[in-house]
PDB file of N, CA and C in Angstrom:
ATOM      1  N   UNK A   1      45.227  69.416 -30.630  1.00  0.00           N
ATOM      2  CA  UNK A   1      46.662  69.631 -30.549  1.00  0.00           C
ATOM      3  C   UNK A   1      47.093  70.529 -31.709  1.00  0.00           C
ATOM      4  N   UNK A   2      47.985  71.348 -31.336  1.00  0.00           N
ATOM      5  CA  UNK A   2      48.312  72.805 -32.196  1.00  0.00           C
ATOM      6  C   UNK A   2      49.321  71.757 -33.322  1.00  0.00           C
ATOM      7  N   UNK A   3      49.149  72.134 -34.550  1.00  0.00           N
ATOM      8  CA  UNK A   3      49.966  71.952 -35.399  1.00  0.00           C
ATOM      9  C   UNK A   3      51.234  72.576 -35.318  1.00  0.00           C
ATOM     10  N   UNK A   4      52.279  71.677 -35.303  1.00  0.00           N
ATOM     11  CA  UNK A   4      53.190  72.260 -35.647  1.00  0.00           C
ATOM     12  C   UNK A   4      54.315  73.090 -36.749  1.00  0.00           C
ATOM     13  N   UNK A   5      53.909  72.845 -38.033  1.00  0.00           N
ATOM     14  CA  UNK A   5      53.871  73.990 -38.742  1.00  0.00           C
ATOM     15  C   UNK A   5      53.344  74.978 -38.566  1.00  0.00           C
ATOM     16  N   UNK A   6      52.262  75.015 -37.696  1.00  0.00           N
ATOM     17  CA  UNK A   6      51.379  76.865 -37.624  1.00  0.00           C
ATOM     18  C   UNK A   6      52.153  77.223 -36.873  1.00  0.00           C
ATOM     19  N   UNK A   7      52.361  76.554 -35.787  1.00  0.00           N
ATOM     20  CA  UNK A   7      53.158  77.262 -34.590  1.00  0.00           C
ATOM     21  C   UNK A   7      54.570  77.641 -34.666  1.00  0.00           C
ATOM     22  N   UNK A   8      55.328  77.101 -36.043  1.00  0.00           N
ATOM     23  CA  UNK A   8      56.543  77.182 -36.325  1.00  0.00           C
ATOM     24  C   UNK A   8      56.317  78.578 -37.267  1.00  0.00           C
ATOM     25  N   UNK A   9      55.392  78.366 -37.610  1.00  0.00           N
ATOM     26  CA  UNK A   9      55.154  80.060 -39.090  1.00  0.00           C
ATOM     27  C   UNK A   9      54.491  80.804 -37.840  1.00  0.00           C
ATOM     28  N   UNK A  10      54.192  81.150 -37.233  1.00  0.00           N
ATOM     29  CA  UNK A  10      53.536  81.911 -36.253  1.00  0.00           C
ATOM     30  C   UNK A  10      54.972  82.970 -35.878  1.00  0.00           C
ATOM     31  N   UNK A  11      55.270  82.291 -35.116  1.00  0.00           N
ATOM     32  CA  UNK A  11      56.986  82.330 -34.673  1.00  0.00           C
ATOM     33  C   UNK A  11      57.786  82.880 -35.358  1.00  0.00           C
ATOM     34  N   UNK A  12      57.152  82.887 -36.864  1.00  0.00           N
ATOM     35  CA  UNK A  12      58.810  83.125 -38.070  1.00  0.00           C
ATOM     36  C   UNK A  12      58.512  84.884 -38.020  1.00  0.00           C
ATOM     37  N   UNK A  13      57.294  85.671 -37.686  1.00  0.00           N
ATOM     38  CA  UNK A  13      56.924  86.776 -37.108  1.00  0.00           C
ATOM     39  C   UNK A  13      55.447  87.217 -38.039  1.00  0.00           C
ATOM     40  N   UNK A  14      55.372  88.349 -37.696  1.00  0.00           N
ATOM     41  CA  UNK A  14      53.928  89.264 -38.829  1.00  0.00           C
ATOM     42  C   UNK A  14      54.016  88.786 -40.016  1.00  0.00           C
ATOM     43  N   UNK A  15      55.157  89.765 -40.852  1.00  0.00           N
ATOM     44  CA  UNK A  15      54.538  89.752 -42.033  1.00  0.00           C
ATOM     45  C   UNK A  15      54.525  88.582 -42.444  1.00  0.00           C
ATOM     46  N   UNK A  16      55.808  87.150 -42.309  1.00  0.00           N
ATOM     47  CA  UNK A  16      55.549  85.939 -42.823  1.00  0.00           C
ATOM     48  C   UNK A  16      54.558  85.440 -42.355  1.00  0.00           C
ATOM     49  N   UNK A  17      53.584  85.318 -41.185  1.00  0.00           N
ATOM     50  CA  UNK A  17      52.366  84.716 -40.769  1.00  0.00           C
ATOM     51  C   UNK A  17      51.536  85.439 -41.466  1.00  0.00           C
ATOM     52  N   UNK A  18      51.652  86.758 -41.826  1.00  0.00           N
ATOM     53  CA  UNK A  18      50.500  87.334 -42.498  1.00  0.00           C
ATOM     54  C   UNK A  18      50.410  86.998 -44.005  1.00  0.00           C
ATOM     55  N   UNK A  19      51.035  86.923 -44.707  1.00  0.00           N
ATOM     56  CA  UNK A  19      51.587  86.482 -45.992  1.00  0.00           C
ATOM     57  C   UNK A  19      51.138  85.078 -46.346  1.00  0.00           C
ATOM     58  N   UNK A  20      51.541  84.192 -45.861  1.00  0.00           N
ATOM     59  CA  UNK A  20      50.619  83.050 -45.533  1.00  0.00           C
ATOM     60  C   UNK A  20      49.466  82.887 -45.456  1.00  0.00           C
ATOM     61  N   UNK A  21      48.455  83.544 -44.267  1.00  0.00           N
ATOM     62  CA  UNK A  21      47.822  83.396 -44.283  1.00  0.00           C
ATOM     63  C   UNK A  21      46.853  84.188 -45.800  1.00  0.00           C
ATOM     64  N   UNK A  22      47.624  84.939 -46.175  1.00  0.00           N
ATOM     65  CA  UNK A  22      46.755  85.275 -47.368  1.00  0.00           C
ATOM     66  C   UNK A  22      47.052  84.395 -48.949  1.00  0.00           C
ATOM     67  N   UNK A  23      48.192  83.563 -48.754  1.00  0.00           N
ATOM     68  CA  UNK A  23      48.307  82.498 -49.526  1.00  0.00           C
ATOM     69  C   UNK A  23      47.339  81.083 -49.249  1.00  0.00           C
ATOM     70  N   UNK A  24      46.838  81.065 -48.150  1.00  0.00           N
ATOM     71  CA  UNK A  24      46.791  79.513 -47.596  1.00  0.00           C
ATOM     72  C   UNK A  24      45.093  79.897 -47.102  1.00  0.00           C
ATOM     73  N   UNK A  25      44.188  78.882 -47.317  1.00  0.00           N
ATOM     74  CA  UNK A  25      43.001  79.530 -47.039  1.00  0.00           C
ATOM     75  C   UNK A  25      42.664  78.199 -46.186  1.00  0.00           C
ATOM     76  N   UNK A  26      43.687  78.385 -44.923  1.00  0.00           N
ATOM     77  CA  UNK A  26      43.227  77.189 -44.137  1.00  0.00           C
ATOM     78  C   UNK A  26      43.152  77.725 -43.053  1.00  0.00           C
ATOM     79  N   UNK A  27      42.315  76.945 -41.828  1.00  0.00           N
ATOM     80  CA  UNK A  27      42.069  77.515 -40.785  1.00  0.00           C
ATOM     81  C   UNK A  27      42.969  77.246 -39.740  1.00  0.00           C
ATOM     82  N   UNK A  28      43.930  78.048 -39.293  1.00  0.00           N
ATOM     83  CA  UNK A  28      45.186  77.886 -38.317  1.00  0.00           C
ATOM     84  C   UNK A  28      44.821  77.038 -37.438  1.00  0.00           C
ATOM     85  N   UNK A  29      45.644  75.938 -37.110  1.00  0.00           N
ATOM     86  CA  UNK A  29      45.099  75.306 -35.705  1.00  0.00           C
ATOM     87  C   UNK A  29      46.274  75.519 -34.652  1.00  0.00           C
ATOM     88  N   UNK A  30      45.817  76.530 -33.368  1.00  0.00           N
ATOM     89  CA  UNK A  30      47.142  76.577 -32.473  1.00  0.00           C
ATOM     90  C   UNK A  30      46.196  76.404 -31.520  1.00  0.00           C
ATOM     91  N   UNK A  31      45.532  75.111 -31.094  1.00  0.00           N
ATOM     92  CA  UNK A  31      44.823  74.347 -29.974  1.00  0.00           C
ATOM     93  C   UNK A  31      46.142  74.258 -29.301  1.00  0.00           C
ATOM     94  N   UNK A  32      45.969  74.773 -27.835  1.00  0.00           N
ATOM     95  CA  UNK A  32      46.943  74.249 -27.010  1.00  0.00           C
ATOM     96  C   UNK A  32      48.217  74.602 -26.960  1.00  0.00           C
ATOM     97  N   UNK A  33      48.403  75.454 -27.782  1.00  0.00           N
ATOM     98  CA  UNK A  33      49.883  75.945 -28.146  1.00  0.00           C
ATOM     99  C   UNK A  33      50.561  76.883 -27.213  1.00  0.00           C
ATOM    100  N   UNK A  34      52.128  76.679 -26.489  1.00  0.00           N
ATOM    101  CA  UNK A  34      52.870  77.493 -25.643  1.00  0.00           C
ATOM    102  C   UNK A  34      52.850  78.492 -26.364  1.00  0.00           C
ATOM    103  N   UNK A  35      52.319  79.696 -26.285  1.00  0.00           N
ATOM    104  CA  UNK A  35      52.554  80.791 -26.566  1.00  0.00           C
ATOM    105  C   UNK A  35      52.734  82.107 -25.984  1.00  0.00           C
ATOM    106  N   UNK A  36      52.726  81.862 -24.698  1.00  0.00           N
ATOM    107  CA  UNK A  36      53.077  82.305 -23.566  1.00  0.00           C
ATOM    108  C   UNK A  36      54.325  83.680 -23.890  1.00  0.00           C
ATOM    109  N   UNK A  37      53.201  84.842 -23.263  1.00  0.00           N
ATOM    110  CA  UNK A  37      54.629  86.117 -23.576  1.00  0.00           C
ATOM    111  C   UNK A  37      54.897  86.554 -25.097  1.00  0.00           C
ATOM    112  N   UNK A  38      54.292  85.890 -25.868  1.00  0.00           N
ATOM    113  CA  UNK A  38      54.867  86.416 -27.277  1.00  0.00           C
ATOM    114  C   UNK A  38      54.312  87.793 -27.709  1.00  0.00           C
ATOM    115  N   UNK A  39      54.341  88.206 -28.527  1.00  0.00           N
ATOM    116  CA  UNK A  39      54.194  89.313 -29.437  1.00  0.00           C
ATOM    117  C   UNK A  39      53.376  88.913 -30.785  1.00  0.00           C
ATOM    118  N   UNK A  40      52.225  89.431 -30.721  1.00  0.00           N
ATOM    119  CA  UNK A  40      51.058  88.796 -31.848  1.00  0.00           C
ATOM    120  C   UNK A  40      50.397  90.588 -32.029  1.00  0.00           C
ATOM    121  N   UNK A  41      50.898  91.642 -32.026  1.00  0.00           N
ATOM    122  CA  UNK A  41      50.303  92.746 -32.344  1.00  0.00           C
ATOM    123  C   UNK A  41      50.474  92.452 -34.263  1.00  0.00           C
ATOM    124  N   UNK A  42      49.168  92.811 -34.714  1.00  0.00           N
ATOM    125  CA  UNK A  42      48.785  93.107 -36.286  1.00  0.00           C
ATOM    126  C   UNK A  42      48.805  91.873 -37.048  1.00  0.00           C
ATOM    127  N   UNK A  43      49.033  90.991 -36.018  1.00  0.00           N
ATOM    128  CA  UNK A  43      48.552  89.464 -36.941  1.00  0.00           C
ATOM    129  C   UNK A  43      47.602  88.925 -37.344  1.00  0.00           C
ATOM    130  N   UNK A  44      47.292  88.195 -37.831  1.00  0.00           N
ATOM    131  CA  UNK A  44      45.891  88.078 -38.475  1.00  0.00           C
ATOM    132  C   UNK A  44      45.390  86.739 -37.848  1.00  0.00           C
ATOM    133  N   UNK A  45      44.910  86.222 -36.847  1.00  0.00           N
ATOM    134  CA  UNK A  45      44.633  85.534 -36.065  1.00  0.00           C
ATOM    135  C   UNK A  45      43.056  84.824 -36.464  1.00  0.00           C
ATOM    136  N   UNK A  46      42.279  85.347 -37.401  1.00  0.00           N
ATOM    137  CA  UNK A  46      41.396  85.449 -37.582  1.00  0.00           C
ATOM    138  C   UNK A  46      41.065  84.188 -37.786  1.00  0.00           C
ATOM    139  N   UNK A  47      39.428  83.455 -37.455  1.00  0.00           N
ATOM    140  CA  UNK A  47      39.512  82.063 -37.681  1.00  0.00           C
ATOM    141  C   UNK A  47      40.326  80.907 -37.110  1.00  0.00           C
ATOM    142  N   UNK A  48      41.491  81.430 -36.687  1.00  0.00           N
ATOM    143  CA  UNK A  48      42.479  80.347 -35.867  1.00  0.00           C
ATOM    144  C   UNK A  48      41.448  79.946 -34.543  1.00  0.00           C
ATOM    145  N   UNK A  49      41.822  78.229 -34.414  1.00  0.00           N
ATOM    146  CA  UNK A  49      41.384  77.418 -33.473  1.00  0.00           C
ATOM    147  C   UNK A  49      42.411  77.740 -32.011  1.00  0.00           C
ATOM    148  N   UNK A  50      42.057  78.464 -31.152  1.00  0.00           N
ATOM    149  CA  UNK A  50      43.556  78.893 -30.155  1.00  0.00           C
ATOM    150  C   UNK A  50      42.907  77.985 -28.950  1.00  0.00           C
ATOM    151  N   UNK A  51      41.866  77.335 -29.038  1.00  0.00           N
ATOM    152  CA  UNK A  51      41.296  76.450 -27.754  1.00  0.00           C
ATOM    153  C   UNK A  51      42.759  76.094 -27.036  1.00  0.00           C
ATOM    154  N   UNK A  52      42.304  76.487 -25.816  1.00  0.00           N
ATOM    155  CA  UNK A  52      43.184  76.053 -24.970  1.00  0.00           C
ATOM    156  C   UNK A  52      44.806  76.430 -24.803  1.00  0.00           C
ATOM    157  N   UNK A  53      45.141  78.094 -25.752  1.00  0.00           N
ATOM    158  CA  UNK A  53      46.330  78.244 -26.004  1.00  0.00           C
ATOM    159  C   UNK A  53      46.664  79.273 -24.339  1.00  0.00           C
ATOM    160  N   UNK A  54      48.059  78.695 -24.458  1.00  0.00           N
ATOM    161  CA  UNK A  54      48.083  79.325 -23.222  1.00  0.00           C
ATOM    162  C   UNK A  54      49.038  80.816 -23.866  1.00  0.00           C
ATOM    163  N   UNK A  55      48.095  81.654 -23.517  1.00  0.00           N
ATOM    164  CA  UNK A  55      48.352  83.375 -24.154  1.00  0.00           C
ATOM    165  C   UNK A  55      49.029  84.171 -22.975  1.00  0.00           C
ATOM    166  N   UNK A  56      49.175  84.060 -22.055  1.00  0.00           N
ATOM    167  CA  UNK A  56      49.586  84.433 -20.598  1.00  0.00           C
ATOM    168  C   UNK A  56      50.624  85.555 -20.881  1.00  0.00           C
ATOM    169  N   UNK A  57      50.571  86.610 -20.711  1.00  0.00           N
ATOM    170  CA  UNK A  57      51.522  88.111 -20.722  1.00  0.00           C
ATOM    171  C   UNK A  57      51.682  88.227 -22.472  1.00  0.00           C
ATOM    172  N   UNK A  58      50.811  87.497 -23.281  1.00  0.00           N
ATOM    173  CA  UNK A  58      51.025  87.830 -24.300  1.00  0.00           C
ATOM    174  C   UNK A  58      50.652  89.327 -25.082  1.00  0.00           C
ATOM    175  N   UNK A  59      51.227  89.299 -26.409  1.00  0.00           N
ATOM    176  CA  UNK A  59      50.880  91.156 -26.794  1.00  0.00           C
ATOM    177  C   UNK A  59      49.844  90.999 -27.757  1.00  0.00           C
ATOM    178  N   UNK A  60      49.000  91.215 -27.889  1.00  0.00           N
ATOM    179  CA  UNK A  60      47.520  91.214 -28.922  1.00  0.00           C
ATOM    180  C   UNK A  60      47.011  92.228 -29.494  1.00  0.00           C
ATOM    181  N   UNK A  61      47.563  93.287 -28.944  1.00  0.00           N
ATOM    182  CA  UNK A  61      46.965  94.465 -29.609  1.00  0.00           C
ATOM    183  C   UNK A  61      47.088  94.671 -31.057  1.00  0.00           C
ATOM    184  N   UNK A  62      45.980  95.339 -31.495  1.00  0.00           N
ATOM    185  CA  UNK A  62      45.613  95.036 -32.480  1.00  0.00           C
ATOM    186  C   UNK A  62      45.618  94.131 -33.607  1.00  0.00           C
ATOM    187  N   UNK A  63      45.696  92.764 -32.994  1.00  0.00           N
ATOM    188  CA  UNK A  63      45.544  91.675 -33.873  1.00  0.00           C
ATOM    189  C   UNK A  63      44.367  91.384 -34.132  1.00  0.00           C
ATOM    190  N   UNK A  64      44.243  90.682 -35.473  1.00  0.00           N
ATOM    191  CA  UNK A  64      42.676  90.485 -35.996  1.00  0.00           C
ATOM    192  C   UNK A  64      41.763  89.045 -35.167  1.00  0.00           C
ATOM    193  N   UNK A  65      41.548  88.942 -34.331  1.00  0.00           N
ATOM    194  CA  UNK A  65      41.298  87.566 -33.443  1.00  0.00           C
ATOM    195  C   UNK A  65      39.667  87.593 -34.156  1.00  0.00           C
ATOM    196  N   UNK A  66      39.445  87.819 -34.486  1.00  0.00           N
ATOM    197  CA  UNK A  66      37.813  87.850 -35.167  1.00  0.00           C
ATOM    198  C   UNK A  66      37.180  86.753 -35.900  1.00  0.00           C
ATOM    199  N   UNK A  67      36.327  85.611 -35.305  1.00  0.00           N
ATOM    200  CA  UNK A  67      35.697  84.663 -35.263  1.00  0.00           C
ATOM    201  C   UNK A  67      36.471  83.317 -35.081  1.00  0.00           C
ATOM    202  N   UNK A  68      37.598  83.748 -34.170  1.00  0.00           N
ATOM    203  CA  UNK A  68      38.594  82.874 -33.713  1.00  0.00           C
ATOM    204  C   UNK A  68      37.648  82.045 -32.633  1.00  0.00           C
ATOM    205  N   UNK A  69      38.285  81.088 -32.468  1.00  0.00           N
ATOM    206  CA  UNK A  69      37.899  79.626 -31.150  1.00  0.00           C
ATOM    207  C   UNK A  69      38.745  79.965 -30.181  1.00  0.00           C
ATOM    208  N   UNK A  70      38.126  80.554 -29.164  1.00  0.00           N
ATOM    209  CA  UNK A  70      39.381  80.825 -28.269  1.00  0.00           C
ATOM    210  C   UNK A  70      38.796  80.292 -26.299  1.00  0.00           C
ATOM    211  N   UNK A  71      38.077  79.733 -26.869  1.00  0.00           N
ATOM    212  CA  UNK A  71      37.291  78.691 -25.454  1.00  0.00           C
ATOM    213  C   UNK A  71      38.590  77.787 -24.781  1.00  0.00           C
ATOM    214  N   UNK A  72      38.399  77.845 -23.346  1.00  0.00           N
ATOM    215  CA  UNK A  72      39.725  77.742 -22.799  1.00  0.00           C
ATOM    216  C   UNK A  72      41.204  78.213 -22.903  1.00  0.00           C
ATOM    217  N   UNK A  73      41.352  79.341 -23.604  1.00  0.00           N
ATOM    218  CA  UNK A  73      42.340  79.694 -23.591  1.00  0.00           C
ATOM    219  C   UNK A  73      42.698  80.990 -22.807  1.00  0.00           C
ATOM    220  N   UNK A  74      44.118  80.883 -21.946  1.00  0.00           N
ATOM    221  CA  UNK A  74      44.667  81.458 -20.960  1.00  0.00           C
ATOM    222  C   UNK A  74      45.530  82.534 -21.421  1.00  0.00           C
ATOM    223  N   UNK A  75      44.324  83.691 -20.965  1.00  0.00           N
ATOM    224  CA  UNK A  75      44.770  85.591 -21.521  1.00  0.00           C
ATOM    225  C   UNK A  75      45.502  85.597 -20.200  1.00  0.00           C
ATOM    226  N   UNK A  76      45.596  85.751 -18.947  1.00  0.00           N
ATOM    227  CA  UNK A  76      45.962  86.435 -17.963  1.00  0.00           C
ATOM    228  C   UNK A  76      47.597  87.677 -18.178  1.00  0.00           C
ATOM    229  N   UNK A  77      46.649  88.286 -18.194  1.00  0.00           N
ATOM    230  CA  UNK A  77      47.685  89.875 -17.815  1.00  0.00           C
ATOM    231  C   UNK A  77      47.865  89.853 -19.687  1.00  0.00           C
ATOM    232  N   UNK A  78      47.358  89.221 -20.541  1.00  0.00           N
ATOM    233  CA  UNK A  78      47.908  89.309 -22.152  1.00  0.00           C
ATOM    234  C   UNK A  78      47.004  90.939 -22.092  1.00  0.00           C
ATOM    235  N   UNK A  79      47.777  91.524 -23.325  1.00  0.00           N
ATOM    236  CA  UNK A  79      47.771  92.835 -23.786  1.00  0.00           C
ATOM    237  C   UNK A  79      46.515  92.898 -24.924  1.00  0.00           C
ATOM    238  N   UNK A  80      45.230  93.163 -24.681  1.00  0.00           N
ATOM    239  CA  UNK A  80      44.375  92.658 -26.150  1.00  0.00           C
ATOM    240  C   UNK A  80      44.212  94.034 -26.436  1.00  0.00           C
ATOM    241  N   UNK A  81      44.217  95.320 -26.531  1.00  0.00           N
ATOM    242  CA  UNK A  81      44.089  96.782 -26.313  1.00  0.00           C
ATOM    243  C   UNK A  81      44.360  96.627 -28.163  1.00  0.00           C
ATOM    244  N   UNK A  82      42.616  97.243 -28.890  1.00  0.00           N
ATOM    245  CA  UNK A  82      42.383  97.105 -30.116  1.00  0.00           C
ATOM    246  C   UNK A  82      42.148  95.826 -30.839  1.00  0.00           C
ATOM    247  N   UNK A  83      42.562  95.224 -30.407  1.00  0.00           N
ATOM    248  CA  UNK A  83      42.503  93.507 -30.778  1.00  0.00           C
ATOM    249  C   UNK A  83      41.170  93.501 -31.673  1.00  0.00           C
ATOM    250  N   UNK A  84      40.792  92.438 -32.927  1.00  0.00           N
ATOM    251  CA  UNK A  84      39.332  92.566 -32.984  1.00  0.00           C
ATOM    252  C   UNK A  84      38.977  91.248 -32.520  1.00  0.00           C
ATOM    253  N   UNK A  85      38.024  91.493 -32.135  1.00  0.00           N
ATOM    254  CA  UNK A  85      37.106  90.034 -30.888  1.00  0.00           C
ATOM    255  C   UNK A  85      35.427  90.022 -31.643  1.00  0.00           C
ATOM    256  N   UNK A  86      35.330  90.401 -32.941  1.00  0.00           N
ATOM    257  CA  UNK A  86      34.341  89.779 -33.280  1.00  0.00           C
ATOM    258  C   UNK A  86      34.067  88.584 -33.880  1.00  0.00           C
ATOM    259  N   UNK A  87      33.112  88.060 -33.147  1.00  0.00           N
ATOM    260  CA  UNK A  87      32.260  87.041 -33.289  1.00  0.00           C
ATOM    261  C   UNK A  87      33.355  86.061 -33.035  1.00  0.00           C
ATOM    262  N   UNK A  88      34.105  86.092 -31.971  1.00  0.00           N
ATOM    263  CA  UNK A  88      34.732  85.240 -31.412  1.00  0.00           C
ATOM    264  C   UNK A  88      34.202  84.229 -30.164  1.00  0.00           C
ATOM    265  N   UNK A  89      34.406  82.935 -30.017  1.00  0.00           N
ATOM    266  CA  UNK A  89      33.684  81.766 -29.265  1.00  0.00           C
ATOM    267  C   UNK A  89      34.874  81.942 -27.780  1.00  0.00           C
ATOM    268  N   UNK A  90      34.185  82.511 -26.899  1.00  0.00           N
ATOM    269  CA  UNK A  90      35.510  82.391 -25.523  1.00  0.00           C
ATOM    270  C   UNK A  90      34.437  81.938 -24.524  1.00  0.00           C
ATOM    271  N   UNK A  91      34.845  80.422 -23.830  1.00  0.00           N
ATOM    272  CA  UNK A  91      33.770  80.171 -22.907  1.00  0.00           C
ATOM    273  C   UNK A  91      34.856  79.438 -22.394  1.00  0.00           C
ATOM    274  N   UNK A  92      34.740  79.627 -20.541  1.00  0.00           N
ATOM    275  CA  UNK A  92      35.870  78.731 -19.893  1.00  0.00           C
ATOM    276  C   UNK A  92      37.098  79.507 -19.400  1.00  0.00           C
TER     277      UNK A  92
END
């Protein structure tokens, strides 16, 4: 289950999620999280647990998704164009 502080700083936009994450050396947990349609271009996604996030028409481009958990989670029609997807876990 997605924390709800991540998902509330996620939300607050880029640079405050990015900022954070370079303050905070914890691993995002947005398991499961409505995120449906948002706008995640140049975020730093990296390492975040997104199991099971539902990503559906979301915008990804060029966000850092790179050795993210992203097994069960629902891209359909999401925008990943540049995105980085290394050494990322997607099964399901």
């Amino acid at each position: 289950m997605a924390s709800d502080e991540h998902v509330a700083l996620l939300k607050r936009g880029v640079s405050a999620w990015n900022s954070w994450r370079v303050e905070h050396q914890v691993v995002p947990d947005l398991s499961g999280a409505a995120l449906r349609g948002l706008d995640f271009s140049e975020f730093d996604l990296s390492r975040a647990d997104l199991r099971g996030a539902d990503l559906r028409g979301a915008k990804l481009g060029n966000a850092d998704l790179s050795a993210a958990i992203l097994d069960g989670a629902n891209f359909f029609k999401a925008v990943l164009d540049g995105a980085n997807l290394a050494g990322t876990s997607v099964r399901g």
